[in-house]
C-alpha atoms as a PDB file:
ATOM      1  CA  UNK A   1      97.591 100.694  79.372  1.00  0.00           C
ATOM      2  CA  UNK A   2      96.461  99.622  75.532  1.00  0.00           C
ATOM      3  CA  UNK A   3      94.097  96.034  75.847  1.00  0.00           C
ATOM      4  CA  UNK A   4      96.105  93.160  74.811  1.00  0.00           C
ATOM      5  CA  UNK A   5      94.643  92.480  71.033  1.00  0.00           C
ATOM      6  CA  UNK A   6      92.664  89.594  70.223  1.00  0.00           C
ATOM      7  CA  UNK A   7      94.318  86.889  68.303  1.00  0.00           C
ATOM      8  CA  UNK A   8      92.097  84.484  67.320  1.00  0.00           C
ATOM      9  CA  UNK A   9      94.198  80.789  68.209  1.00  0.00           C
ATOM     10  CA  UNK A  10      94.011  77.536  69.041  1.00  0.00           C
ATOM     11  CA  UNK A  11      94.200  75.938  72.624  1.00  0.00           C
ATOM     12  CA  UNK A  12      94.871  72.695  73.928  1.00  0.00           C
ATOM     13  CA  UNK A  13      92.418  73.048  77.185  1.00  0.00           C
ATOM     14  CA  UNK A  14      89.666  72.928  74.097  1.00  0.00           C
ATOM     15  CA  UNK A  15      90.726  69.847  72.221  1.00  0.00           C
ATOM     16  CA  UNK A  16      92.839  72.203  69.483  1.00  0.00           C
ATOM     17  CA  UNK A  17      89.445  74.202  68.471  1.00  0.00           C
ATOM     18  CA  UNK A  18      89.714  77.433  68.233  1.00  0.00           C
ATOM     19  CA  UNK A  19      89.345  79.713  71.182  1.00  0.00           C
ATOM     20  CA  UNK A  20      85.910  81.348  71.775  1.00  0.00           C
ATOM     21  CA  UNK A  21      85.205  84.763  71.853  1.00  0.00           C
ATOM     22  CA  UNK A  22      86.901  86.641  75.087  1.00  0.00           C
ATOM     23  CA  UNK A  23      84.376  89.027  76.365  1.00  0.00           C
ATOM     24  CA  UNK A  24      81.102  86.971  75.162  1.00  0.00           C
ATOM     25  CA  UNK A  25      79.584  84.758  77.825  1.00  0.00           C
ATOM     26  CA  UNK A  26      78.441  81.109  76.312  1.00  0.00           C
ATOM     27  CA  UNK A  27      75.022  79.798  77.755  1.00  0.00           C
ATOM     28  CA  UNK A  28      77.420  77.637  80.052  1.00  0.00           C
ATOM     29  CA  UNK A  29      79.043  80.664  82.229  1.00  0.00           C
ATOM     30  CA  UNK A  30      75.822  83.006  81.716  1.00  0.00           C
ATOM     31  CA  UNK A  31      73.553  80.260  83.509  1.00  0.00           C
ATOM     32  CA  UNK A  32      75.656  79.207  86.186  1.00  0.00           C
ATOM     33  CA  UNK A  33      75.941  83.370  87.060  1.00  0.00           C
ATOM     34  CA  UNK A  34      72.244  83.288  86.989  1.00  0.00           C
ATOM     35  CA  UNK A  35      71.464  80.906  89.702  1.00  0.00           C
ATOM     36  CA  UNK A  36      74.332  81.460  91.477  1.00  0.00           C
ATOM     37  CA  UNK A  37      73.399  85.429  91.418  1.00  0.00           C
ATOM     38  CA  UNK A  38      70.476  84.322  93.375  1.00  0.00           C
ATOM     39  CA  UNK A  39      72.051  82.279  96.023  1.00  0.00           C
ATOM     40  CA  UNK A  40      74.846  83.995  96.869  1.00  0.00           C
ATOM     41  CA  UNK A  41      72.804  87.410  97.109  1.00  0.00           C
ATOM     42  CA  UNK A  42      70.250  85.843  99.125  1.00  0.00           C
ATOM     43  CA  UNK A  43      72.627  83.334 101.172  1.00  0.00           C
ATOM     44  CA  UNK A  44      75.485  85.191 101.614  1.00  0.00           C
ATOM     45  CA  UNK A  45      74.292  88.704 101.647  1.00  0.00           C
ATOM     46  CA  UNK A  46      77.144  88.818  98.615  1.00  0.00           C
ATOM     47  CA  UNK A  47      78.242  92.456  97.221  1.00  0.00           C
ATOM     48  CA  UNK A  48      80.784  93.564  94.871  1.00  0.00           C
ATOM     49  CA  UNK A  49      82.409  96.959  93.908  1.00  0.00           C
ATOM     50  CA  UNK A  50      84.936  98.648  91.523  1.00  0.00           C
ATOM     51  CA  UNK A  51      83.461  96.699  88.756  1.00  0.00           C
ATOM     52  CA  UNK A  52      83.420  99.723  86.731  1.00  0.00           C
ATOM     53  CA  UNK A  53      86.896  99.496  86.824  1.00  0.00           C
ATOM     54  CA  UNK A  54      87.013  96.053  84.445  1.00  0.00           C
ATOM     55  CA  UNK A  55      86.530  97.526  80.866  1.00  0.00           C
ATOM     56  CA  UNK A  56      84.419  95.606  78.180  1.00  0.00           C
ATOM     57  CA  UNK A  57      87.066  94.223  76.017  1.00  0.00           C
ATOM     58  CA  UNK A  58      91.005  93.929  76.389  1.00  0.00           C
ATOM     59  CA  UNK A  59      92.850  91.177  77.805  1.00  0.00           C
ATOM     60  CA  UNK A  60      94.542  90.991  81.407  1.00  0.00           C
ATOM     61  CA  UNK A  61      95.449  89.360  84.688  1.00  0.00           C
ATOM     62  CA  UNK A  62      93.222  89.157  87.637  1.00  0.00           C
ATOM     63  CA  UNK A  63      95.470  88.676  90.608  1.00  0.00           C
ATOM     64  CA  UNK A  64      93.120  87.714  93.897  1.00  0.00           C
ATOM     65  CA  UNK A  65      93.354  86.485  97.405  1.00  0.00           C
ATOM     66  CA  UNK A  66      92.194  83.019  97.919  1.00  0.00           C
ATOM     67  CA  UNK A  67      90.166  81.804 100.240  1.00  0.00           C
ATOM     68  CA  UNK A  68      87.729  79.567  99.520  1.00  0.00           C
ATOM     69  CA  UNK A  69      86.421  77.101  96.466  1.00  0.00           C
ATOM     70  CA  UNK A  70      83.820  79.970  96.011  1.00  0.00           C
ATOM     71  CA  UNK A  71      86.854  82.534  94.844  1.00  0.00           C
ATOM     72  CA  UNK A  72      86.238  82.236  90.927  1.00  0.00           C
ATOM     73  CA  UNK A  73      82.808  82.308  90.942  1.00  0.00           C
ATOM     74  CA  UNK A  74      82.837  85.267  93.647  1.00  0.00           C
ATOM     75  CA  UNK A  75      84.963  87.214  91.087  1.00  0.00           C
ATOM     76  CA  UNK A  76      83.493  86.206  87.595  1.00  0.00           C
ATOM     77  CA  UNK A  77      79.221  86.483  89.162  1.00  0.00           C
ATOM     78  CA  UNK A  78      78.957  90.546  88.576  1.00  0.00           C
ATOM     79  CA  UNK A  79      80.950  90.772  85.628  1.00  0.00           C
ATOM     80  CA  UNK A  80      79.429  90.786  82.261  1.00  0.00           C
ATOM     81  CA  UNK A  81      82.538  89.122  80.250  1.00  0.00           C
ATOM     82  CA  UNK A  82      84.043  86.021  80.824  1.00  0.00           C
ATOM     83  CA  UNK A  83      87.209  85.224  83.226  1.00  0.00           C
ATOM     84  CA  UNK A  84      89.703  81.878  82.428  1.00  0.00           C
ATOM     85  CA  UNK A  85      91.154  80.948  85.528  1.00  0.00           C
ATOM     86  CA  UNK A  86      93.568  77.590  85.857  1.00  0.00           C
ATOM     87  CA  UNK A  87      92.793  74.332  87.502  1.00  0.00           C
ATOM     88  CA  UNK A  88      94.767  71.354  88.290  1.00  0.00           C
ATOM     89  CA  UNK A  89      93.582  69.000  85.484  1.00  0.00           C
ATOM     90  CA  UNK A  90      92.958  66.368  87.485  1.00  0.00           C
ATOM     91  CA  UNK A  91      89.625  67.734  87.811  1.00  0.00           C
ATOM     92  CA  UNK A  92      89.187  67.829  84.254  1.00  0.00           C
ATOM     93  CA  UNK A  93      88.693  63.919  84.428  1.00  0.00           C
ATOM     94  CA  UNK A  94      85.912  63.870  86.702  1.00  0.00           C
ATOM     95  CA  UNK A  95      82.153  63.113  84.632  1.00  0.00           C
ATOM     96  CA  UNK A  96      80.155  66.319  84.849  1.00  0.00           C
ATOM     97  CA  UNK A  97      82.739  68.763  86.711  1.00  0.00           C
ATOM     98  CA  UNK A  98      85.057  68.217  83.699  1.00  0.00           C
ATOM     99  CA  UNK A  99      82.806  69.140  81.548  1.00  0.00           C
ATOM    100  CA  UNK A 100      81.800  72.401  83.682  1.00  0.00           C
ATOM    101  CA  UNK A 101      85.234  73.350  83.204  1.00  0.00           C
ATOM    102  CA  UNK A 102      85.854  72.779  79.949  1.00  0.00           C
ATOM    103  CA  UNK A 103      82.908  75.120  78.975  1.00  0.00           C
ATOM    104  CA  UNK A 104      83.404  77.925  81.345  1.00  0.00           C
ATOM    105  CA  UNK A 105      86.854  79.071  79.726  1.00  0.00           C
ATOM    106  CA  UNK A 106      89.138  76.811  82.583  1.00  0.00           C
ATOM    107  CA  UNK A 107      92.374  76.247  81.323  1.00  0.00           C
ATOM    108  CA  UNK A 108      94.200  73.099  82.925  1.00  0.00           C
ATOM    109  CA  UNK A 109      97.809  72.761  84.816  1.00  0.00           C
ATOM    110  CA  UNK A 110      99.771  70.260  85.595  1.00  0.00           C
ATOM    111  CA  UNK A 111     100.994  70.388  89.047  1.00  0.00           C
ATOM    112  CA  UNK A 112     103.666  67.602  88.318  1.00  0.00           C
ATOM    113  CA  UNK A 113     105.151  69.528  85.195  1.00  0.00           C
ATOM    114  CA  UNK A 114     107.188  72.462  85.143  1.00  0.00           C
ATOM    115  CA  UNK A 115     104.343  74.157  84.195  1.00  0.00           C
ATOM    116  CA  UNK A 116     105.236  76.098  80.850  1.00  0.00           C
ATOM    117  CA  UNK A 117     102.530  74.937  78.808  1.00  0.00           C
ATOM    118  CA  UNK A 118      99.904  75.982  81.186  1.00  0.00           C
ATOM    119  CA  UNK A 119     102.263  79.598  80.915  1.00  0.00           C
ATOM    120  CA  UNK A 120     101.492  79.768  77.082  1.00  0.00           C
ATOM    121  CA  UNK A 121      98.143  78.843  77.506  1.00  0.00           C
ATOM    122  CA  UNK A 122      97.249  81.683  79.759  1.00  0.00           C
ATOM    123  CA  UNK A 123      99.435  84.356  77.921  1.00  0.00           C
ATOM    124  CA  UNK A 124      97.685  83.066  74.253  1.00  0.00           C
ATOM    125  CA  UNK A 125      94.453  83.918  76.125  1.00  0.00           C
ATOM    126  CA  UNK A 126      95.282  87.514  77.096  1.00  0.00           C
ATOM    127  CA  UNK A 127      96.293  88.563  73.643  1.00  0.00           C
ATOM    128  CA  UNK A 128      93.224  87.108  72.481  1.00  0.00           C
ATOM    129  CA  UNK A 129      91.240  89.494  74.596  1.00  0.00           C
ATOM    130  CA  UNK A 130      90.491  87.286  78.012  1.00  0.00           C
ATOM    131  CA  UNK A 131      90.242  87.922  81.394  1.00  0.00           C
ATOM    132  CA  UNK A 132      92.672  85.611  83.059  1.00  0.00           C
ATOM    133  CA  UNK A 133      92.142  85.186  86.598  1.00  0.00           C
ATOM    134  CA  UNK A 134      95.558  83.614  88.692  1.00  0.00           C
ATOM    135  CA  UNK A 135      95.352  83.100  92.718  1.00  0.00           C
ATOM    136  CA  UNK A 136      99.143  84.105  93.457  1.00  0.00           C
ATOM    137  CA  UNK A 137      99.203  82.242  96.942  1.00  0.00           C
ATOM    138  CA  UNK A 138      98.702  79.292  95.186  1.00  0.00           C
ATOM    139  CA  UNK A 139      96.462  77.529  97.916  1.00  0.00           C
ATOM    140  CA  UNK A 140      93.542  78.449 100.516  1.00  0.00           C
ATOM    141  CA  UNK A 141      93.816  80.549 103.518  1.00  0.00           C
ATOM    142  CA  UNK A 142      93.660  78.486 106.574  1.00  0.00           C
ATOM    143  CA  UNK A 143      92.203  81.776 108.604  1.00  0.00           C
ATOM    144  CA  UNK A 144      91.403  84.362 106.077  1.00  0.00           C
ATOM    145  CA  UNK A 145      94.981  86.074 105.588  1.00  0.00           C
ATOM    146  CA  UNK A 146      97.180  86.346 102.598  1.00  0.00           C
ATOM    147  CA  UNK A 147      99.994  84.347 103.084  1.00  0.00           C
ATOM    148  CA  UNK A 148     103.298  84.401 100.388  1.00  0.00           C
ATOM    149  CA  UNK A 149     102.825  84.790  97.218  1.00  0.00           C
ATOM    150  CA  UNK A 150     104.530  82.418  94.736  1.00  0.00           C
ATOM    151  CA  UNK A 151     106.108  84.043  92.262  1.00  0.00           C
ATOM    152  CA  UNK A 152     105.143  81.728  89.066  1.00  0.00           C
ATOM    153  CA  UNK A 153     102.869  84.705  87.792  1.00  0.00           C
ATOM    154  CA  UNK A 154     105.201  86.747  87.183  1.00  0.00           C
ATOM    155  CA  UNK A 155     106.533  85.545  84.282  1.00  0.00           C
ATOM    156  CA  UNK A 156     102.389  85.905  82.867  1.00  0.00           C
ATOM    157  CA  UNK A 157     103.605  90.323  83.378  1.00  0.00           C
ATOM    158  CA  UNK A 158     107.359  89.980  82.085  1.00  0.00           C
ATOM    159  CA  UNK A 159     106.209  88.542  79.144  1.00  0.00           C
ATOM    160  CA  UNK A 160     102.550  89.601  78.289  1.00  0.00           C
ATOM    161  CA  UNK A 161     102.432  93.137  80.157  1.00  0.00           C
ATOM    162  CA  UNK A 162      98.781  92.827  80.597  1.00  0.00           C
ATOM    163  CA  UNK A 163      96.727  95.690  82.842  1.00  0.00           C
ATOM    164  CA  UNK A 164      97.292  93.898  86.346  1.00  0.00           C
ATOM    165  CA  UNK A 165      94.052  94.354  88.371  1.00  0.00           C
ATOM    166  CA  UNK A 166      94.002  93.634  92.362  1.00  0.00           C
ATOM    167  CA  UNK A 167      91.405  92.119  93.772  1.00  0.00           C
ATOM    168  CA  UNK A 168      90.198  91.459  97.519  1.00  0.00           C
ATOM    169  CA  UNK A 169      87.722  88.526  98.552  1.00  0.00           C
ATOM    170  CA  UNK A 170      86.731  88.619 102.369  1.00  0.00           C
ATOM    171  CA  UNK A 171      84.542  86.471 104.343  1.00  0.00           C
ATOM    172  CA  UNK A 172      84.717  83.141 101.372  1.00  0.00           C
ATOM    173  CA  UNK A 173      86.211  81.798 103.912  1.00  0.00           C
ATOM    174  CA  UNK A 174      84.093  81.370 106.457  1.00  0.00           C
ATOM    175  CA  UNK A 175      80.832  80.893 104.368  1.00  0.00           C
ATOM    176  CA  UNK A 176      82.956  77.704 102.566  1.00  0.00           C
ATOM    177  CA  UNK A 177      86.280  76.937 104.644  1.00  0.00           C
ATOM    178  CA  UNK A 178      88.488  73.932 104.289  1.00  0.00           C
ATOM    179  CA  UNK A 179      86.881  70.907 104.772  1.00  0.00           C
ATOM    180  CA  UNK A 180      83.556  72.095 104.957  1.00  0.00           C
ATOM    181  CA  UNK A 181      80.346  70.341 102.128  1.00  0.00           C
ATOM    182  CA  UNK A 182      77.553  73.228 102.871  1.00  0.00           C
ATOM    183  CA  UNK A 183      77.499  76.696 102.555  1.00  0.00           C
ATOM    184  CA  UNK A 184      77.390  78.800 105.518  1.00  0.00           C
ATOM    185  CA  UNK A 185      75.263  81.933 105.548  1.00  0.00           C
ATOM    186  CA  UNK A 186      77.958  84.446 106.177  1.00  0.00           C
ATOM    187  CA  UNK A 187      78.099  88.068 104.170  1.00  0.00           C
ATOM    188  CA  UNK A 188      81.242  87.808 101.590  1.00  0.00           C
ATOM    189  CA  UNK A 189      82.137  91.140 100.090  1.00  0.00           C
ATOM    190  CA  UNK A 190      84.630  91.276  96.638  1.00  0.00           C
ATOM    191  CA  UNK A 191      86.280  94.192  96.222  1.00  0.00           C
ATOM    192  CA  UNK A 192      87.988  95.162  92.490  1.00  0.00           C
ATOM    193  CA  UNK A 193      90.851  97.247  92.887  1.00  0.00           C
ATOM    194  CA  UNK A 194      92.869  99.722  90.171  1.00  0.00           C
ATOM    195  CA  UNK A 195      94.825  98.276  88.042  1.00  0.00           C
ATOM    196  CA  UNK A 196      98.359  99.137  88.012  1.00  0.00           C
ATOM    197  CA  UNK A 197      99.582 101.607  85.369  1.00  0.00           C
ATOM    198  CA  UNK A 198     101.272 101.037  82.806  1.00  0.00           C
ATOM    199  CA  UNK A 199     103.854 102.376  84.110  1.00  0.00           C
ATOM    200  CA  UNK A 200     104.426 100.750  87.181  1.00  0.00           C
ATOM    201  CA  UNK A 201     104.328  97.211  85.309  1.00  0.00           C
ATOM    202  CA  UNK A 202     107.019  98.646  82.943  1.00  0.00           C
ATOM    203  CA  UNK A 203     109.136  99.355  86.085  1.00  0.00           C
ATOM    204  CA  UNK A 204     108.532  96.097  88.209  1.00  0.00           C
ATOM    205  CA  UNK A 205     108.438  93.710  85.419  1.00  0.00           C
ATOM    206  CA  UNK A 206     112.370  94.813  85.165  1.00  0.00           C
ATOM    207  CA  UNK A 207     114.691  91.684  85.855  1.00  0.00           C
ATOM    208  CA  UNK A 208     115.817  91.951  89.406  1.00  0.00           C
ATOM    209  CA  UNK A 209     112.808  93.290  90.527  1.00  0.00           C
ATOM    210  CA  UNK A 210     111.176  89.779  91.677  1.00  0.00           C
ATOM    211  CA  UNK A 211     110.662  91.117  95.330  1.00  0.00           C
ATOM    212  CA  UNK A 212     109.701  94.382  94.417  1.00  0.00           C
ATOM    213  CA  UNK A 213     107.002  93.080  92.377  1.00  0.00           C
ATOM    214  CA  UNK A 214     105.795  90.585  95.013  1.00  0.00           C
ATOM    215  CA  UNK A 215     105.678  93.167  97.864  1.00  0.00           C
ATOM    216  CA  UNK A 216     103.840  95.155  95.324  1.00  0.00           C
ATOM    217  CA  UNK A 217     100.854  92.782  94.221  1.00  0.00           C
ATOM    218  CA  UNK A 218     100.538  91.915  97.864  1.00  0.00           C
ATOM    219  CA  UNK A 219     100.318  94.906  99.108  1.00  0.00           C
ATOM    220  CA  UNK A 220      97.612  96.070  96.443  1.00  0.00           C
ATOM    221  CA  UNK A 221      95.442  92.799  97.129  1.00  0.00           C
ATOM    222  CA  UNK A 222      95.777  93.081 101.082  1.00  0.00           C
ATOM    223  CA  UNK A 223      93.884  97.029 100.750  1.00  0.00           C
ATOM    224  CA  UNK A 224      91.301  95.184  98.303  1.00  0.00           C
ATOM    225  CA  UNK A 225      91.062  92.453 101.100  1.00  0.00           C
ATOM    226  CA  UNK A 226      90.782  94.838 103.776  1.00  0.00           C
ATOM    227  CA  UNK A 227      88.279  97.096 101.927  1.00  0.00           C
ATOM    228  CA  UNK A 228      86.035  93.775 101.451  1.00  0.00           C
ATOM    229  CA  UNK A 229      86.447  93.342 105.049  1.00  0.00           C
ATOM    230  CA  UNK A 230      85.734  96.576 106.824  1.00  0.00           C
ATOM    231  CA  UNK A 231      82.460  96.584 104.459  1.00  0.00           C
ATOM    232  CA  UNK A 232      81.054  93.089 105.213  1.00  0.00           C
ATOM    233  CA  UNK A 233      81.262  94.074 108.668  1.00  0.00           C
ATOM    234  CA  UNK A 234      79.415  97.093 108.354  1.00  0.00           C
END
């Protein structure tokens, strides 16, 4: 599948400036990987694989299990472009973390809105060349399963046909689970799956094909999951 081309935009997660460059890490996202590299190798015995499988530039859609706080930082630490994942923007008001946000490429949502501006915002990214990284579930594992995928991200691969890549987290949630302030030391393994052709988003992006699609992208993320698994418990 041809990268979505950049198209250089404003966005309303940035105060109307213009967006920054997609596959350029600011100072921001480069030093958080930095540290973080450190304590999640050394903590959580962290590994990741298939990263040769994200090219340099191009736009698309992460799609990824979730199961713990850790998830976006899991995914974005080996890469060596940036990823925009969505947050409730509630958080966007708290001192400091808002900030963090703001300058790591987050885009907000409104959980109380029908959500179509959040919708534009993450489909203006992907043409512009980002990484946009969407937890279909919606919410945390409570035991480290995928459960039902809500189906709002589909409309992100109807209308912006970005490369679609899978992606499996496995043990997040026991080194951070619900509820929990520390880090545990337990191995986490991330596993980056292939993308889906282009052909196969051409066919399941189809109207009618909903539950197709679903079974699909679930199915693809449980074999990254399970990969991740089988080799943290090597």
């Amino acid at each position: 599948m041809s990268p979505i081309s950049r198209q250089p935009d404003a966005d309303p997660s940035l105060g109307g400036v213009r967006l920054p460059h997609p596959t350029r890490r600011n100072w921001v996202w480069f030093s958080c990987q930095v540290v973080l590299r450190v304590v999640f190798i050394i903590w959580l015995r962290y590994r990741a694989r298939g990263v040769e499988k994200i090219p340099p530039q191009g736009g698309g859609l992460f799609l990824m299990n979730h199961q713990s706080f850790l998830d976006p930082l899991l995914v974005g630490l080996p890469l060596s472009r940036p990823v925009s994942y969505l947050a409730r923007d509630s958080l966007f008001r708290i001192p400091v973390i808002g900030w963090i946000l703001r300058s790591t490429y987050v885009m907000s949502i409104d959980r109380e809105s029908a959500g179509t501006a959040s919708l534009k915002q993450a489909i203006k990214r992907m043409q512009h060349g980002f990484l946009v990284g969407v937890f279909p579930e919606g919410t945390r594992t409570k035991d480290g399963s995928i459960g039902p995928l809500k189906p709002g991200f589909l409309a992100l691969i109807r209308r912006a046909k970005p490369t679609v890549y899978p992606i499996g987290i496995a043990g997040a949630n026991e080194a951070l689970p619900r509820h929990a302030f520390f880090l545990r030391p337990r191995r986490v393994c991330v596993v980056f799956g292939d993308p889906f052709t282009a052909e196969e988003i051409e066919h399941l992006s189809q109207r009618g094909r909903e539950d197709e699609m679903l079974e699909q992208v679930k199915r693809r993320i449980f074999e990254c999951q399970q990969q991740a698994e089988a080799w943290r418990r090597r």
